[in-house]
N, C-alpha and C. Protein backbone atom coordinates (compact mmCIF):
# COMPACT_ATOMS: atom_id res chain seq x y z
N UNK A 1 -62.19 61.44 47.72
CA UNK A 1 -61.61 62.69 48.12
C UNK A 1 -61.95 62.95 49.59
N UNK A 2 -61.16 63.54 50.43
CA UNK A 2 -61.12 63.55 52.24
C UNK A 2 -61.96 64.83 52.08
N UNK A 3 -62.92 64.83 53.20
CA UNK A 3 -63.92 65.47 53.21
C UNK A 3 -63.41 67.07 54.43
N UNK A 4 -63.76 67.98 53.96
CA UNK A 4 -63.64 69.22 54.61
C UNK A 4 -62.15 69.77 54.78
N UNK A 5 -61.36 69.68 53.36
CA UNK A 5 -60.13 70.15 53.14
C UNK A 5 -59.51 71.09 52.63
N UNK A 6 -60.97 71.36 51.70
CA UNK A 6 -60.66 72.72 50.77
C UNK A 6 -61.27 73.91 51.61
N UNK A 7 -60.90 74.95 51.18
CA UNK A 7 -61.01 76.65 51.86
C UNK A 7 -62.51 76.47 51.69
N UNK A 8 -63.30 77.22 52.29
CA UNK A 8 -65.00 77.55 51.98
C UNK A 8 -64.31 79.04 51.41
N UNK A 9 -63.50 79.89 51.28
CA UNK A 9 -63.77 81.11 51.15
C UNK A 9 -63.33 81.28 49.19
N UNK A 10 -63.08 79.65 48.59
CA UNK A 10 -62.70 80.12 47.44
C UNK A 10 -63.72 81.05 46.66
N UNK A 11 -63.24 82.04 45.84
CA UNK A 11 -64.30 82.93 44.78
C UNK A 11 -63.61 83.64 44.27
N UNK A 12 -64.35 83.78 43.12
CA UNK A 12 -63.97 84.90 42.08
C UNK A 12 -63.18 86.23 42.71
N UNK A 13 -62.22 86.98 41.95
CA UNK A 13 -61.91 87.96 42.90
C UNK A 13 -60.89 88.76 41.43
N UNK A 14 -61.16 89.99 41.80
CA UNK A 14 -60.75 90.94 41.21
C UNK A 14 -59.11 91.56 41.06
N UNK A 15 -58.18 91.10 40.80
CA UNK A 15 -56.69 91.44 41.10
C UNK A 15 -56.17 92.88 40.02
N UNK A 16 -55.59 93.69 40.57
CA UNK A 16 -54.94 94.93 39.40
C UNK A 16 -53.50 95.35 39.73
N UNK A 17 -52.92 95.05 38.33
CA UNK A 17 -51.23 94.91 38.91
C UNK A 17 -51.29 96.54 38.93
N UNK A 18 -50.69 97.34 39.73
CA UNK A 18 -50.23 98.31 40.46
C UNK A 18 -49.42 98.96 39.04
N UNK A 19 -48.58 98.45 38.43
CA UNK A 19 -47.45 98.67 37.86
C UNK A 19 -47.75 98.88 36.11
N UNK A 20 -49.01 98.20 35.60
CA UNK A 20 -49.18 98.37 34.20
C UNK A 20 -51.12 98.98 34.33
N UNK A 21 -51.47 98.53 35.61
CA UNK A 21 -53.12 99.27 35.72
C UNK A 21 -54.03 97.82 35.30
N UNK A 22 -53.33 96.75 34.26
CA UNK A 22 -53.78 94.93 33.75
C UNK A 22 -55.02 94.69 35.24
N UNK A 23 -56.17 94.07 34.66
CA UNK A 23 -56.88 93.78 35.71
C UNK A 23 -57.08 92.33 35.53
N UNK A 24 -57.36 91.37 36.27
CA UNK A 24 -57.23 90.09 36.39
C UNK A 24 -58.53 89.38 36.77
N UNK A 25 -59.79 88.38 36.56
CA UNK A 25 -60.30 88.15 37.81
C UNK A 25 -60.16 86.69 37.36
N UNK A 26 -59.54 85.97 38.47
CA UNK A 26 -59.29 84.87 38.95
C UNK A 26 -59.79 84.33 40.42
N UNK A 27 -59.43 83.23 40.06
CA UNK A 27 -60.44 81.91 41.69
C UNK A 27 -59.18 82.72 42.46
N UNK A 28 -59.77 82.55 43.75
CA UNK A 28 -58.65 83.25 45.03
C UNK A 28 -59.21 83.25 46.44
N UNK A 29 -58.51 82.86 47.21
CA UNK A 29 -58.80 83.05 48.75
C UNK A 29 -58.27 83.79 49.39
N UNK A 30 -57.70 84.78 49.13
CA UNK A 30 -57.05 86.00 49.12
C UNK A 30 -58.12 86.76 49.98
N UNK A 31 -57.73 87.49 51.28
CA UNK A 31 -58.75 88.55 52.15
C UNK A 31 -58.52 89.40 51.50
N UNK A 32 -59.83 90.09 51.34
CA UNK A 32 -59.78 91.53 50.75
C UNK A 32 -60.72 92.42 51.29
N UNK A 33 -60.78 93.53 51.36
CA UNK A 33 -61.57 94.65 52.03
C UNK A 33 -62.53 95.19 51.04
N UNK A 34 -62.32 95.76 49.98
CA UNK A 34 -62.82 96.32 49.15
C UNK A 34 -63.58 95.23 47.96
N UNK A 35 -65.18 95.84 47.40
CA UNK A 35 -65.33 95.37 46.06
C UNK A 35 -64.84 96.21 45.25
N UNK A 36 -65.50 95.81 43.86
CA UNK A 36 -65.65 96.19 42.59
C UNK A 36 -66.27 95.94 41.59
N UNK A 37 -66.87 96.73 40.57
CA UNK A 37 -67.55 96.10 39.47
C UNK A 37 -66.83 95.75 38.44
N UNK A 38 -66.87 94.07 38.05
CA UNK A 38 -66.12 93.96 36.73
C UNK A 38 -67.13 94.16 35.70
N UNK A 39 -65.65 93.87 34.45
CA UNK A 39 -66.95 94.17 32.88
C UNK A 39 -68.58 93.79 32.65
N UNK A 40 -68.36 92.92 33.39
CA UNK A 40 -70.17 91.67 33.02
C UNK A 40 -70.74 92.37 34.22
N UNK A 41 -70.61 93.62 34.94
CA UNK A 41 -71.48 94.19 35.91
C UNK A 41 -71.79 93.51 37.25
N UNK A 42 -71.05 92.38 37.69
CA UNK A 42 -71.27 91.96 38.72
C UNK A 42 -69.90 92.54 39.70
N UNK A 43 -70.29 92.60 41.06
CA UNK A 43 -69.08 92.97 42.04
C UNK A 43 -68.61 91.82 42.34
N UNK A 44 -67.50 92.17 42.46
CA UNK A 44 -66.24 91.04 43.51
C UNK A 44 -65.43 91.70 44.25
N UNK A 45 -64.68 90.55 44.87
CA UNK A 45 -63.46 91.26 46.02
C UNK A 45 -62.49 91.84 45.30
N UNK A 46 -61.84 92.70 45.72
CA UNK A 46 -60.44 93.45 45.22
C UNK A 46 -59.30 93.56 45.50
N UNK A 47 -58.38 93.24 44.79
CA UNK A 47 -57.24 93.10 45.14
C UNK A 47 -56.27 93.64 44.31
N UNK A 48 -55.58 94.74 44.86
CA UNK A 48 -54.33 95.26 44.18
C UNK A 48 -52.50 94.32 44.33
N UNK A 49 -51.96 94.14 43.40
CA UNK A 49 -50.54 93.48 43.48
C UNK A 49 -49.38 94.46 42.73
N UNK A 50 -48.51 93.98 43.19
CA UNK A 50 -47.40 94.62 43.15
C UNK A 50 -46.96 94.14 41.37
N UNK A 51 -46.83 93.32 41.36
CA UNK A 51 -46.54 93.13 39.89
C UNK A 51 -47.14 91.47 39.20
N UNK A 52 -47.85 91.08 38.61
CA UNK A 52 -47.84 90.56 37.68
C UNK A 52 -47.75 89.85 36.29
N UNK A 53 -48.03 89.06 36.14
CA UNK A 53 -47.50 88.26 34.25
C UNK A 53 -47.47 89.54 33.08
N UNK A 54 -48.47 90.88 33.47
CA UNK A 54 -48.82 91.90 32.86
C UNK A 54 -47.44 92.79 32.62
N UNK A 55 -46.73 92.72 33.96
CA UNK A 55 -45.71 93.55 34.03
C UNK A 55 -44.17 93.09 34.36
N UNK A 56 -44.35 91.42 34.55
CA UNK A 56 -42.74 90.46 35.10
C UNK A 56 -42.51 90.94 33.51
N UNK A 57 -40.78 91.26 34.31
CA UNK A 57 -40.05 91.51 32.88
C UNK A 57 -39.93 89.70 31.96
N UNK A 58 -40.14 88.94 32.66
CA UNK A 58 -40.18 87.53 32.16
C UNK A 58 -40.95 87.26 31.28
N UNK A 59 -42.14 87.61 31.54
CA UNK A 59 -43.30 87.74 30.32
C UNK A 59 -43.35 89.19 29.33
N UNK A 60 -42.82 90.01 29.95
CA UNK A 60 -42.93 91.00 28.84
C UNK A 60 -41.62 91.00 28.00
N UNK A 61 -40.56 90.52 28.61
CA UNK A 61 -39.54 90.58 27.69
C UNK A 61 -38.77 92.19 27.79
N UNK A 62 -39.16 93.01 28.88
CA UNK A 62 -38.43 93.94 29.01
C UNK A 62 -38.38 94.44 30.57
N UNK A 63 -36.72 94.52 30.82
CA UNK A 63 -36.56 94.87 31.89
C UNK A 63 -36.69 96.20 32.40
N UNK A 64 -37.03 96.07 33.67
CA UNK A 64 -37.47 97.34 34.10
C UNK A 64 -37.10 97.65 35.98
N UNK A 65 -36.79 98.00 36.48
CA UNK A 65 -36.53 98.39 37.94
C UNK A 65 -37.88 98.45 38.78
N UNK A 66 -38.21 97.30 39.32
CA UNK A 66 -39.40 98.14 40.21
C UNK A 66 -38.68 97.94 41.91
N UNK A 67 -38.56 99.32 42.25
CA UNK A 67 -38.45 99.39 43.55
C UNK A 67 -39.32 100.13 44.73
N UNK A 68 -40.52 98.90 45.03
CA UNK A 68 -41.56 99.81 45.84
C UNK A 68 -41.13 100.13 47.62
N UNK A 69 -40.03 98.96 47.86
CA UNK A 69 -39.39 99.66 49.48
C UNK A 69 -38.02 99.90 49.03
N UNK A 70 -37.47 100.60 48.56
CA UNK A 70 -35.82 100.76 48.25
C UNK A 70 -35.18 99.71 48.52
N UNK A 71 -34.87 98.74 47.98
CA UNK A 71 -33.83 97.77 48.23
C UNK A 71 -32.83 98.07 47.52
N UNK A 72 -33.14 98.90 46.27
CA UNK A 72 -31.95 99.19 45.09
C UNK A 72 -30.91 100.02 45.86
N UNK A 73 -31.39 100.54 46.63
CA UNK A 73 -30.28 102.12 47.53
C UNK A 73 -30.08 101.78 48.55
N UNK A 74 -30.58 100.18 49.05
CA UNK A 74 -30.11 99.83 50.17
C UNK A 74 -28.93 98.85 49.88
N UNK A 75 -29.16 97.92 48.95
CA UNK A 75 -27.70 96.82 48.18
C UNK A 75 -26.73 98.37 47.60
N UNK A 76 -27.26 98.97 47.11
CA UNK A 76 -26.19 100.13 46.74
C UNK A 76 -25.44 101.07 47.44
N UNK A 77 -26.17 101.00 49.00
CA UNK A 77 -25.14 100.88 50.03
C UNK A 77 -24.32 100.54 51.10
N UNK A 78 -24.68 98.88 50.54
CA UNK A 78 -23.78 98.23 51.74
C UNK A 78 -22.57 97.89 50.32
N UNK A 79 -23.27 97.22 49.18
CA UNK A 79 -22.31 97.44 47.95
C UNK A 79 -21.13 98.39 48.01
N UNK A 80 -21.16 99.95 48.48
CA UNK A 80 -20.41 100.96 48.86
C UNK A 80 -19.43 100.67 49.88
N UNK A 81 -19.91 100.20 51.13
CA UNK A 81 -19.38 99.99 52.57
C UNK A 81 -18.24 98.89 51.95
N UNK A 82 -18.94 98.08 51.68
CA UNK A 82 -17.71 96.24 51.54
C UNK A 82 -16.83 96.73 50.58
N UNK A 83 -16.83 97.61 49.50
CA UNK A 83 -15.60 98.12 48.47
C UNK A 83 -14.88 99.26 48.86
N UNK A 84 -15.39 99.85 50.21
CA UNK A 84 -14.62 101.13 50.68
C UNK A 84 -13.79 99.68 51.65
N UNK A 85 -13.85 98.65 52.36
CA UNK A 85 -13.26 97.42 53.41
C UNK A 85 -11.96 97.21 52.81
């Protein structure tokens, strides 16, 4: 194996999908600002996400709209513009 290829910053790290509250802790090299204490009382890094396996309508099997910068009202109005053309 080639020597000095992998990240030094891999570690444990704390992830919480935004969208169902699901907390995660997985390997990650992910920058983060903030800790936290998980269940077993030790701190790690923290990291909030937008959506996860907790909340993809793919894994849950139910669809749902997440629109955290409006894209839905932005395709819904150029959608408008090209059918008024």
């Amino acid at each position: 194996m080639k020597a000095d290829i992998h990240p030094n910053n891999y570690r444990l790290v704390i992830f919480e999908d935004n969208s169902s509250g699901e907390r995660f802790l997985v390997g990650s090299t992910i920058e983060t600002r903030e800790n936290q204490t998980w269940t077993d009382g030790k701190e790690y890094p923290f990291a909030r996400v937008e959506i996860s396996s907790a909340s993809h309508p793919f894994y849950t099997g139910q669809e749902k709209i997440m629109d955290t910068a409006g894209r839905v009202e932005r395709f819904k109005t150029r959608a408008a513009k090209a059918k008024g053309r």
